[in-house]
PDB file of N, CA and C in Angstrom:
ATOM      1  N   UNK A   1       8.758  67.129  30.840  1.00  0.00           N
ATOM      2  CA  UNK A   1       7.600  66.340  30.460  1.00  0.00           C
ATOM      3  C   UNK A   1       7.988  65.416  29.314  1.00  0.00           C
ATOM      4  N   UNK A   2       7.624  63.898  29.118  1.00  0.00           N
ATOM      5  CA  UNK A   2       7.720  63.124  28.480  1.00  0.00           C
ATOM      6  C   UNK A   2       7.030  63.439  26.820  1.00  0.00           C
ATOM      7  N   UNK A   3       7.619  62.670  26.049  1.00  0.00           N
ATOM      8  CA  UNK A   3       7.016  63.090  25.007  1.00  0.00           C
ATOM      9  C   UNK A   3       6.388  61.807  24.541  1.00  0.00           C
ATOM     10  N   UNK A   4       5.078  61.837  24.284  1.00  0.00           N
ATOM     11  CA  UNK A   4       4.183  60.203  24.059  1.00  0.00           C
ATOM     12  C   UNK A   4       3.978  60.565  22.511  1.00  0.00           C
ATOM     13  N   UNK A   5       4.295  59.224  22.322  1.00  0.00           N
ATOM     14  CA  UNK A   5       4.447  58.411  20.917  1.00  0.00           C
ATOM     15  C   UNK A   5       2.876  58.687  19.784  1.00  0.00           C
ATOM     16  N   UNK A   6       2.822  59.004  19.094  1.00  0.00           N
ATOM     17  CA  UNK A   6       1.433  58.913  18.492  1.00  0.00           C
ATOM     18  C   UNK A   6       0.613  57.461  18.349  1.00  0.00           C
ATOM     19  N   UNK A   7       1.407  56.616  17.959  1.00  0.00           N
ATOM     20  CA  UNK A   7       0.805  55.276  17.859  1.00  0.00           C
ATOM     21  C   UNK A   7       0.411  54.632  18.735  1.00  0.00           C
ATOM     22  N   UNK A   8       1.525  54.148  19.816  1.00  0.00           N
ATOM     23  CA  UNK A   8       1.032  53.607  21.237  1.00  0.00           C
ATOM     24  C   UNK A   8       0.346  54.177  22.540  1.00  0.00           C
ATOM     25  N   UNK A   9       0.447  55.548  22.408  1.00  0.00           N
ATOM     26  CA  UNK A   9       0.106  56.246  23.352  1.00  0.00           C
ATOM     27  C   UNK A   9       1.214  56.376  24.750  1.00  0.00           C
ATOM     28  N   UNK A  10       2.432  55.269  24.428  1.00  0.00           N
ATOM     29  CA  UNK A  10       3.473  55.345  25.447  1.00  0.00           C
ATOM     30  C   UNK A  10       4.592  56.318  25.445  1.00  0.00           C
ATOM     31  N   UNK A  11       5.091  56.792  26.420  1.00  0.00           N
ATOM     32  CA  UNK A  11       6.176  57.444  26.597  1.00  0.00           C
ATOM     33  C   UNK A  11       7.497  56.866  25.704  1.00  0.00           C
ATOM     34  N   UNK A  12       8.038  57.990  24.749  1.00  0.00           N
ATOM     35  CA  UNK A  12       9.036  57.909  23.718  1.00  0.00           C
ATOM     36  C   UNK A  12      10.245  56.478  24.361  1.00  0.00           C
ATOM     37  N   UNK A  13      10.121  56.531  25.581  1.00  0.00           N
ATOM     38  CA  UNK A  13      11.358  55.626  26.336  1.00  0.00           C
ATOM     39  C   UNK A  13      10.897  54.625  26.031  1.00  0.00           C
ATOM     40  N   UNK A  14       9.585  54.323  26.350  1.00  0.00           N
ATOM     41  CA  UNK A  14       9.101  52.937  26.627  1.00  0.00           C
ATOM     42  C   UNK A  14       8.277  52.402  25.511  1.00  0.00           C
ATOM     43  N   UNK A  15       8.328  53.276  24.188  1.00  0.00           N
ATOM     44  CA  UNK A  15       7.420  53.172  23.062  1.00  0.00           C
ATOM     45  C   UNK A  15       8.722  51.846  22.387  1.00  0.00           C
ATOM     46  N   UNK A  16       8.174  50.672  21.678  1.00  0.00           N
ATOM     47  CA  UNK A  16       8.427  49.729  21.206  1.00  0.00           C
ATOM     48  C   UNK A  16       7.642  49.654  19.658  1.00  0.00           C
ATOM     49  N   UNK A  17       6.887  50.645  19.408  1.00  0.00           N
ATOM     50  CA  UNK A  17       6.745  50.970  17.628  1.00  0.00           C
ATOM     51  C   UNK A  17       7.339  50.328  16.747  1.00  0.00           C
ATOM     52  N   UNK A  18       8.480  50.688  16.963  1.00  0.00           N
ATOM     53  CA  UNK A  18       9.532  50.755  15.860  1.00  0.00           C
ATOM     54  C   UNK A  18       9.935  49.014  15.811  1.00  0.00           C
ATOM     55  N   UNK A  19      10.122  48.377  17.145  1.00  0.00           N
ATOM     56  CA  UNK A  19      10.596  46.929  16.931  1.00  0.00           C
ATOM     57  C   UNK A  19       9.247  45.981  16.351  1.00  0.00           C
ATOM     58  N   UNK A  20       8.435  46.741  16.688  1.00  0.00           N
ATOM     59  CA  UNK A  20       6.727  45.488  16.329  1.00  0.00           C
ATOM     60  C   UNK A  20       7.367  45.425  14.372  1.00  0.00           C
ATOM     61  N   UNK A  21       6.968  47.079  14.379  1.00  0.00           N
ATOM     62  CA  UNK A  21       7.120  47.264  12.733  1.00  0.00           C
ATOM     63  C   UNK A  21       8.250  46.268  11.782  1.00  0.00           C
ATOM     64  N   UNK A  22       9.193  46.499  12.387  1.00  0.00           N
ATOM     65  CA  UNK A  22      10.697  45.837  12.212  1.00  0.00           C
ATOM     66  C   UNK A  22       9.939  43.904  12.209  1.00  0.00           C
ATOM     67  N   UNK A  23       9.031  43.762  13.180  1.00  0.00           N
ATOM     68  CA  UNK A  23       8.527  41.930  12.804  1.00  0.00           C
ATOM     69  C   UNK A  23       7.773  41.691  11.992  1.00  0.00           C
ATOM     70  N   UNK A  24       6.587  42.870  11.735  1.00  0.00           N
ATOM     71  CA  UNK A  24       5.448  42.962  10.612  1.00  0.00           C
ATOM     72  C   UNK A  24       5.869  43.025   9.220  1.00  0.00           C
ATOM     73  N   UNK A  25       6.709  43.519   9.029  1.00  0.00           N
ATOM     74  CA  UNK A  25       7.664  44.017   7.679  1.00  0.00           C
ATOM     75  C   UNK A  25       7.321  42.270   7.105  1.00  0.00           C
ATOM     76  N   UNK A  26       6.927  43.025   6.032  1.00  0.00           N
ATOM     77  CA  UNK A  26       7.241  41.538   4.691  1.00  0.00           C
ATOM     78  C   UNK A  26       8.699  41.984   3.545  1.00  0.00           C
ATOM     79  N   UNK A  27       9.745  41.212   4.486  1.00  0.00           N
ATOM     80  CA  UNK A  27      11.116  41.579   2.906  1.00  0.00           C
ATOM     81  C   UNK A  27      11.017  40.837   2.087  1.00  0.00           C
ATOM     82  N   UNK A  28      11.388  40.851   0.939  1.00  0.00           N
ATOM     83  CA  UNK A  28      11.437  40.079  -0.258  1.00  0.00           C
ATOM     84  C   UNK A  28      13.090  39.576  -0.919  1.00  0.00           C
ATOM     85  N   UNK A  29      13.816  39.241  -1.122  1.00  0.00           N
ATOM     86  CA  UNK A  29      15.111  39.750  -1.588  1.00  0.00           C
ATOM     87  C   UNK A  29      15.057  38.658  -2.679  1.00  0.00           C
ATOM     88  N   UNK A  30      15.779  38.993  -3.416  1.00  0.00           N
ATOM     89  CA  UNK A  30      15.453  38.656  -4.689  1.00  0.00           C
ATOM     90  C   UNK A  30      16.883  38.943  -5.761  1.00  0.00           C
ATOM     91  N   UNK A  31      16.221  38.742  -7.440  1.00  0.00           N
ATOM     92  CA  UNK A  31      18.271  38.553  -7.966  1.00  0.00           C
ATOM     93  C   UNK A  31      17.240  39.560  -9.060  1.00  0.00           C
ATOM     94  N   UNK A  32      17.985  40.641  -9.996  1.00  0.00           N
ATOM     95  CA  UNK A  32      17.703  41.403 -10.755  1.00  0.00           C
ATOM     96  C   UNK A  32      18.740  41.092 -11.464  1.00  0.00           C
ATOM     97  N   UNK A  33      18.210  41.428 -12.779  1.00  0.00           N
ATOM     98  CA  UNK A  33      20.128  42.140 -13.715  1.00  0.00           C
ATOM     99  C   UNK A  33      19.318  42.911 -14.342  1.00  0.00           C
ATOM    100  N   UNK A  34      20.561  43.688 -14.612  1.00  0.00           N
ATOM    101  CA  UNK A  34      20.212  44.848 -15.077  1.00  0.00           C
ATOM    102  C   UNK A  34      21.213  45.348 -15.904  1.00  0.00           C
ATOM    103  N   UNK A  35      21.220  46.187 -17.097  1.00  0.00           N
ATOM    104  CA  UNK A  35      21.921  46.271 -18.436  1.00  0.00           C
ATOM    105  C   UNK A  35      23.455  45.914 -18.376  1.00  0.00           C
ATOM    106  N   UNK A  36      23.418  45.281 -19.533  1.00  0.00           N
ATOM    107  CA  UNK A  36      24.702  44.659 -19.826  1.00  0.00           C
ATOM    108  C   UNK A  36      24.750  43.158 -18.779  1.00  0.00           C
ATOM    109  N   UNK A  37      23.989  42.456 -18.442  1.00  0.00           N
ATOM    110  CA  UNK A  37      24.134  41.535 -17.781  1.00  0.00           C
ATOM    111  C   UNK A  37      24.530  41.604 -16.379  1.00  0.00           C
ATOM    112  N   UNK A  38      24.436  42.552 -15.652  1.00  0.00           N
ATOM    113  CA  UNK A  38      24.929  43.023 -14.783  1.00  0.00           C
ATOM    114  C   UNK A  38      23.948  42.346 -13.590  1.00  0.00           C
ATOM    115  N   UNK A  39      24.117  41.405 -12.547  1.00  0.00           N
ATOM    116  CA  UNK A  39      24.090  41.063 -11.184  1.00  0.00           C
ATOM    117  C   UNK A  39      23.585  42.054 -10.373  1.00  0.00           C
ATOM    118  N   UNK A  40      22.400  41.676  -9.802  1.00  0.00           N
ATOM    119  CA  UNK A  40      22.369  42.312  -8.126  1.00  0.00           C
ATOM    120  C   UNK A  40      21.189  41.853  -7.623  1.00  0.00           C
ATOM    121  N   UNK A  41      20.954  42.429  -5.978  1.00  0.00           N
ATOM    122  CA  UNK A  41      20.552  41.812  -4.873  1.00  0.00           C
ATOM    123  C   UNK A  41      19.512  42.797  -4.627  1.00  0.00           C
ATOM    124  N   UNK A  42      18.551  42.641  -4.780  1.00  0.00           N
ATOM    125  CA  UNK A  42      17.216  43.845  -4.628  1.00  0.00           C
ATOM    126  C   UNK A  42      16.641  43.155  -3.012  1.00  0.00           C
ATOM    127  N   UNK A  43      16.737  44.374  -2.252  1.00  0.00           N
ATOM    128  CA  UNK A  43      15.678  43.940  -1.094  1.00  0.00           C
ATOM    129  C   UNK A  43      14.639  45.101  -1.143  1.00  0.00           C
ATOM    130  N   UNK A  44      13.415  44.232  -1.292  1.00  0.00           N
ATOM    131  CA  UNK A  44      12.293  44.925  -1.635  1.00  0.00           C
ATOM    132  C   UNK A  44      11.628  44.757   0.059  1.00  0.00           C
ATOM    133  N   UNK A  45      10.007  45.886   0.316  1.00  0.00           N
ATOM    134  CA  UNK A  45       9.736  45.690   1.654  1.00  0.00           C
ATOM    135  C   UNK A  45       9.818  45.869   2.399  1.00  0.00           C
ATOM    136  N   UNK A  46      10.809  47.313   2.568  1.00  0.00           N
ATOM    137  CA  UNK A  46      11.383  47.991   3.762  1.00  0.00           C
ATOM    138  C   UNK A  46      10.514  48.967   3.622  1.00  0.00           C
ATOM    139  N   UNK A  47       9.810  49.665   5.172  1.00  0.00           N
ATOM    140  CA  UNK A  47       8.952  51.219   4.984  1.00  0.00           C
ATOM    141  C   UNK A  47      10.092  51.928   5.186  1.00  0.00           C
ATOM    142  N   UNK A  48      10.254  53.045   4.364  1.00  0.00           N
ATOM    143  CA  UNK A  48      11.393  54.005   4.717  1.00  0.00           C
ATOM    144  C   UNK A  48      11.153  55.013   5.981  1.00  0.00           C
ATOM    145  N   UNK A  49       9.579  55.075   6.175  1.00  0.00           N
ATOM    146  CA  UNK A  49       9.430  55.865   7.051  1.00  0.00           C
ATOM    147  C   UNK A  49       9.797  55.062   8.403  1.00  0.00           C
ATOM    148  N   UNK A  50       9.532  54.029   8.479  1.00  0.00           N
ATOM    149  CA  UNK A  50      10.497  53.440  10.137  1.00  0.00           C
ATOM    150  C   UNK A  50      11.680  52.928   9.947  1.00  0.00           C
ATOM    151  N   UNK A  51      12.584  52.755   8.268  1.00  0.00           N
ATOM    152  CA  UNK A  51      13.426  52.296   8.693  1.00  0.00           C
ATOM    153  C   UNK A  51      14.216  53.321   7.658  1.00  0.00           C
ATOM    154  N   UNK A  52      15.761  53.202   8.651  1.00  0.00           N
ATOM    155  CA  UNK A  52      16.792  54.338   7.746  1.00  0.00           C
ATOM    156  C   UNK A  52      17.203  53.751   6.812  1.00  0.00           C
ATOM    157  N   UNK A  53      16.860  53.699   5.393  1.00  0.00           N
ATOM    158  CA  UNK A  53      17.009  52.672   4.250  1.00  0.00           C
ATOM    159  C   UNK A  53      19.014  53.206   4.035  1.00  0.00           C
ATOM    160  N   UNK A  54      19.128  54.570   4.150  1.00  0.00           N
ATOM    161  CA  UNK A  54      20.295  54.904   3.996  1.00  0.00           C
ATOM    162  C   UNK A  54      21.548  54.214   4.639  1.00  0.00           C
ATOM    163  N   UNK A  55      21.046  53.928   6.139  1.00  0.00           N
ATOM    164  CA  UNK A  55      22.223  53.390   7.282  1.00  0.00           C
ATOM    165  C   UNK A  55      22.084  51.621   6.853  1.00  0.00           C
ATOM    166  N   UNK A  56      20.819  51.679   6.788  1.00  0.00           N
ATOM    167  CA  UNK A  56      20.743  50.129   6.407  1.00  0.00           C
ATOM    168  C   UNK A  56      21.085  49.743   5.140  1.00  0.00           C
ATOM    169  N   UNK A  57      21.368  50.471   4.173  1.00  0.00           N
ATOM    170  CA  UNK A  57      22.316  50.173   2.761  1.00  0.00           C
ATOM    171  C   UNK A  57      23.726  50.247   2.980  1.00  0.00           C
ATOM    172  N   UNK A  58      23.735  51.612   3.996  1.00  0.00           N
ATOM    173  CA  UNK A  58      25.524  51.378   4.355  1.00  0.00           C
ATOM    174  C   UNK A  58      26.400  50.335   5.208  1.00  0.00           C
ATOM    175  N   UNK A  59      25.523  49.986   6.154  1.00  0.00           N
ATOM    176  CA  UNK A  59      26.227  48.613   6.489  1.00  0.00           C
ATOM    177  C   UNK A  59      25.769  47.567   5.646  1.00  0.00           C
ATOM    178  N   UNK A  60      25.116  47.674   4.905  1.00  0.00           N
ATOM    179  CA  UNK A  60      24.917  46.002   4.207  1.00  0.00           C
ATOM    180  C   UNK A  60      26.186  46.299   3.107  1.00  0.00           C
ATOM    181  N   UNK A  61      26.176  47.178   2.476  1.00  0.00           N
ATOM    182  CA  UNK A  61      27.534  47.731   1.637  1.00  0.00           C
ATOM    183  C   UNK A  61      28.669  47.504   2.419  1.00  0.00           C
ATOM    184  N   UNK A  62      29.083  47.476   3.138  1.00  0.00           N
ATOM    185  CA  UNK A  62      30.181  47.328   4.149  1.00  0.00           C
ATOM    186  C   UNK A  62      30.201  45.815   4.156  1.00  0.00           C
ATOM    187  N   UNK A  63      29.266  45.425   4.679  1.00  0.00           N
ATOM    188  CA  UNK A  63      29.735  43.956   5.500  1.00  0.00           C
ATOM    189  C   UNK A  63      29.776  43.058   3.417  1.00  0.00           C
ATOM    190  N   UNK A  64      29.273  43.625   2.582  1.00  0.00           N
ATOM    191  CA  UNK A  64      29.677  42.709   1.524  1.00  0.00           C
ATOM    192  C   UNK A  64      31.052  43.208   0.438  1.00  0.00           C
ATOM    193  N   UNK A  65      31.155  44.317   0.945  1.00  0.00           N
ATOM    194  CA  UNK A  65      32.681  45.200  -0.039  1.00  0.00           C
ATOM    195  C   UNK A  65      31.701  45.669  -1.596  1.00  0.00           C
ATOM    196  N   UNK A  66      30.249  45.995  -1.400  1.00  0.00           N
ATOM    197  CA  UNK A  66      29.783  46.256  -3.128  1.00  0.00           C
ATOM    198  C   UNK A  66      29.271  47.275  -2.877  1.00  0.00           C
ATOM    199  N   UNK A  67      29.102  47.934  -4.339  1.00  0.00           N
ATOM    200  CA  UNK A  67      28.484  49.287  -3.895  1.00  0.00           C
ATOM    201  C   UNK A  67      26.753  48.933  -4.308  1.00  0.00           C
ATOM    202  N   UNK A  68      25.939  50.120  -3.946  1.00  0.00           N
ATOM    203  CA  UNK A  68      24.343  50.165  -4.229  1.00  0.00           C
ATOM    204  C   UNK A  68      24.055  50.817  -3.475  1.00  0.00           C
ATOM    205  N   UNK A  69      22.392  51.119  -3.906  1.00  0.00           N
ATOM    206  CA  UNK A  69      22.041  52.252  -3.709  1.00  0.00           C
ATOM    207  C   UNK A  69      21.060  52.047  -2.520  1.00  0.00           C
ATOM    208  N   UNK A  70      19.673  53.373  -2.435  1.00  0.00           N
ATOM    209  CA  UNK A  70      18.883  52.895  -1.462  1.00  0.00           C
ATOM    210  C   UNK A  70      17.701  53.815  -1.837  1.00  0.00           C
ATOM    211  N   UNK A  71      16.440  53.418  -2.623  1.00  0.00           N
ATOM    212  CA  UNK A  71      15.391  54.650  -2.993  1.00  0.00           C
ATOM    213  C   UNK A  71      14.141  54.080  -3.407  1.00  0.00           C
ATOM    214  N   UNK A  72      13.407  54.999  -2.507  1.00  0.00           N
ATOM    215  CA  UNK A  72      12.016  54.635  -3.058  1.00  0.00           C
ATOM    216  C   UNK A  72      11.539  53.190  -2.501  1.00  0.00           C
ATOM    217  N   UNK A  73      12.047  52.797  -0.969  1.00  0.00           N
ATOM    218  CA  UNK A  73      11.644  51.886  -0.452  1.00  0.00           C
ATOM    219  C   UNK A  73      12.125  50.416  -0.597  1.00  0.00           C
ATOM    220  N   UNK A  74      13.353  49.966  -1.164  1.00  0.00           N
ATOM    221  CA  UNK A  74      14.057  49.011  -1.663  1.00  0.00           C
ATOM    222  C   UNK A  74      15.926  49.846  -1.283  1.00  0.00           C
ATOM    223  N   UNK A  75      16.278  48.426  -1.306  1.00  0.00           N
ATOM    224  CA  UNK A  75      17.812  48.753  -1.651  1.00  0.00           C
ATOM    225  C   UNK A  75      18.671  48.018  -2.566  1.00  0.00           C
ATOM    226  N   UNK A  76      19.327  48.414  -3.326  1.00  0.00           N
ATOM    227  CA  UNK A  76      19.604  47.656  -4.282  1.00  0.00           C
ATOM    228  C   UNK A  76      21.410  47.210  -4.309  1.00  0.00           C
ATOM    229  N   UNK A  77      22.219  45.789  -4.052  1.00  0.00           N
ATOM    230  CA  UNK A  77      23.404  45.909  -4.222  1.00  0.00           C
ATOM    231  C   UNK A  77      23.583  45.298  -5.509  1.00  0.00           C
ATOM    232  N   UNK A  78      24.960  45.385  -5.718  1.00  0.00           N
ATOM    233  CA  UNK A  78      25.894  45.187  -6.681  1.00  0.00           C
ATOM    234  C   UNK A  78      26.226  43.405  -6.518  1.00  0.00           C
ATOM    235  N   UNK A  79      25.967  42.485  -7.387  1.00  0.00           N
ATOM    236  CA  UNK A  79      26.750  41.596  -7.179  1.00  0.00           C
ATOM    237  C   UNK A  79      25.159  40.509  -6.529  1.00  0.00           C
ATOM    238  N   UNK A  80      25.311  39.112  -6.812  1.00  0.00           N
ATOM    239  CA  UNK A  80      24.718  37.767  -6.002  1.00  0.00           C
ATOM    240  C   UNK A  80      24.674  37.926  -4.886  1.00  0.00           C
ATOM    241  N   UNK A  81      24.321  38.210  -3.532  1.00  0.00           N
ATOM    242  CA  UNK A  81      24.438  37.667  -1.996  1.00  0.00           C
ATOM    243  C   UNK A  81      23.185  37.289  -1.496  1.00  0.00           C
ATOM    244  N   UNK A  82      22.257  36.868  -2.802  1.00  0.00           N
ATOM    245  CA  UNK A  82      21.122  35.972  -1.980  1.00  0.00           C
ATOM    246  C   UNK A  82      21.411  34.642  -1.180  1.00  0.00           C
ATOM    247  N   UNK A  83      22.513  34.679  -0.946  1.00  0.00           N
ATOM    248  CA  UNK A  83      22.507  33.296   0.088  1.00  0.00           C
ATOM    249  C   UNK A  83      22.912  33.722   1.730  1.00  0.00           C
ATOM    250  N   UNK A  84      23.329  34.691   1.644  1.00  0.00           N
ATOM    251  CA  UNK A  84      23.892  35.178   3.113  1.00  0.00           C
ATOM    252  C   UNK A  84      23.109  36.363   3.542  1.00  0.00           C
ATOM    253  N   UNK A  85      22.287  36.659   2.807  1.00  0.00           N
ATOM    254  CA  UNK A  85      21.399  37.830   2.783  1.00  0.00           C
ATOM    255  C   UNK A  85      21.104  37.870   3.887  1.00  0.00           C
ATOM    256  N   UNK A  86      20.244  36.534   4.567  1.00  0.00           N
ATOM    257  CA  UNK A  86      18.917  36.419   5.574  1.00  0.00           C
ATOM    258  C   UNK A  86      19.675  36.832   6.738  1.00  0.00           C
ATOM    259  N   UNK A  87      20.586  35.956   6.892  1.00  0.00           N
ATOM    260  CA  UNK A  87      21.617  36.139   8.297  1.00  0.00           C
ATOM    261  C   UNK A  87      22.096  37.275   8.554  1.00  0.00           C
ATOM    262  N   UNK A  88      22.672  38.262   7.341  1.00  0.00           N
ATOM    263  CA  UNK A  88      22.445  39.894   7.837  1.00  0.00           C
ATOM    264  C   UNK A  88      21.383  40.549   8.172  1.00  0.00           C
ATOM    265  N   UNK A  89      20.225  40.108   7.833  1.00  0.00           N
ATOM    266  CA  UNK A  89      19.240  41.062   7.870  1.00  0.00           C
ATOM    267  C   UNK A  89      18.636  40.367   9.331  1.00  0.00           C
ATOM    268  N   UNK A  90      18.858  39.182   9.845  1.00  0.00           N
ATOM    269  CA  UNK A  90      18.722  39.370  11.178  1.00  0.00           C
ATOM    270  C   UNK A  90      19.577  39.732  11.994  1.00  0.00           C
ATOM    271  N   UNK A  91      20.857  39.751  11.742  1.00  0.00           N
ATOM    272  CA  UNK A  91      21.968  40.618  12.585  1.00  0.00           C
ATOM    273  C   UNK A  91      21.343  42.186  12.403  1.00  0.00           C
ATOM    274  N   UNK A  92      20.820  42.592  11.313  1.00  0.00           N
ATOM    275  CA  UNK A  92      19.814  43.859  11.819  1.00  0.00           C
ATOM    276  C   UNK A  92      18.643  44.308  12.278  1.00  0.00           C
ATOM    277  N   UNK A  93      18.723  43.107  13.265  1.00  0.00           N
ATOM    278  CA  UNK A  93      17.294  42.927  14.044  1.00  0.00           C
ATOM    279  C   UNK A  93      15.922  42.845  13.029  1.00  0.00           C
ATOM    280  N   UNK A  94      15.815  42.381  11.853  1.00  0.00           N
ATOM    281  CA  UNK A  94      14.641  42.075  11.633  1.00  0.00           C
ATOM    282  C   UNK A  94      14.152  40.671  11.622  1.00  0.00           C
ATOM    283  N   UNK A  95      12.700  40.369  11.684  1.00  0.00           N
ATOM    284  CA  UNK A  95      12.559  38.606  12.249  1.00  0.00           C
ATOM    285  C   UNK A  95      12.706  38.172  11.066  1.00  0.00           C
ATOM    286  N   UNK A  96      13.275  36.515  11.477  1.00  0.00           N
ATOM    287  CA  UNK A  96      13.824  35.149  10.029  1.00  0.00           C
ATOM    288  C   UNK A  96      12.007  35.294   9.529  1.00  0.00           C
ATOM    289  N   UNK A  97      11.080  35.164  10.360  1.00  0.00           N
ATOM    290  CA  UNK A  97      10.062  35.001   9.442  1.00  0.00           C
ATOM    291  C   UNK A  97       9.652  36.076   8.573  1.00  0.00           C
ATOM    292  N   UNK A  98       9.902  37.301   8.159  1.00  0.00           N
ATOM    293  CA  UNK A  98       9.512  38.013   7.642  1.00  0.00           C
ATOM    294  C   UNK A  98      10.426  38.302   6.213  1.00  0.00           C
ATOM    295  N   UNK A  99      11.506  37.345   6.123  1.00  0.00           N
ATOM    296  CA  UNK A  99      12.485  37.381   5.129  1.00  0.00           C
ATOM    297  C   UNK A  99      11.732  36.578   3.694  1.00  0.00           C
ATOM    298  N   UNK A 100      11.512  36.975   2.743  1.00  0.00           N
ATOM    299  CA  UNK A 100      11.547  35.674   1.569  1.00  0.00           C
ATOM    300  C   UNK A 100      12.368  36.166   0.584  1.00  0.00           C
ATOM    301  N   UNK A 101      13.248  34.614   0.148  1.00  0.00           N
ATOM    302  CA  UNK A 101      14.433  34.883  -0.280  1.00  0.00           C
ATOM    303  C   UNK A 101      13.984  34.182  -1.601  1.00  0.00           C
ATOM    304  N   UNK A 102      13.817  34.896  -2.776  1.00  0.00           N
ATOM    305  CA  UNK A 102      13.496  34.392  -4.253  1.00  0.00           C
ATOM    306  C   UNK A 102      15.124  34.186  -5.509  1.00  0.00           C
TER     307      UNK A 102
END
């Protein structure tokens, strides 16, 4: 027996939840510093409950070589990459319109 989704009422296969959420999302990304003058890349706007803030900090850590973290609904890197930001974060399937880049 299939297991149906709470939200849509559709079967787990055919439930699409998770991609609507992924277009509704408002991100923010933005430039922080933080003690000692220190650089970084805050993406604010992620629900942790639909999205794996953990996997999605580890490849964004990867594809830039910096370290940072991931808590409490934000992720935070090491270092400027508000300019290439957007283009990863739609290579992780979320929509260009839901990006604002401050």
């Amino acid at each position: 027996m299939a297991v149906i989704c709470n939200i849509c009422g559709l079967p787990n296969d055919l439930c699409a939840c998770g991609d609507l959420a992924k277009d509704s999302t408002k991100i923010i990304v933005r430039l922080e510093t933080r003690r000692f003058k220190k650089k970084g890349t805050m993406i604010e706007g992620l629900d942790p409950k639909l999205n794996n803030l953990d996997k999605v900090a580890k490849e964004l850590k990867a594809k830039y070589a910096c370290g940072g973290t991931a808590k409490d609904g934000y992720i935070f890197l090491q270092g400027d990459h508000r300019d290439t930001m957007k283009d990863a974060l739609i290579n992780l399937g979320f929509a260009e319109s839901s990006i604002e880049l401050h």
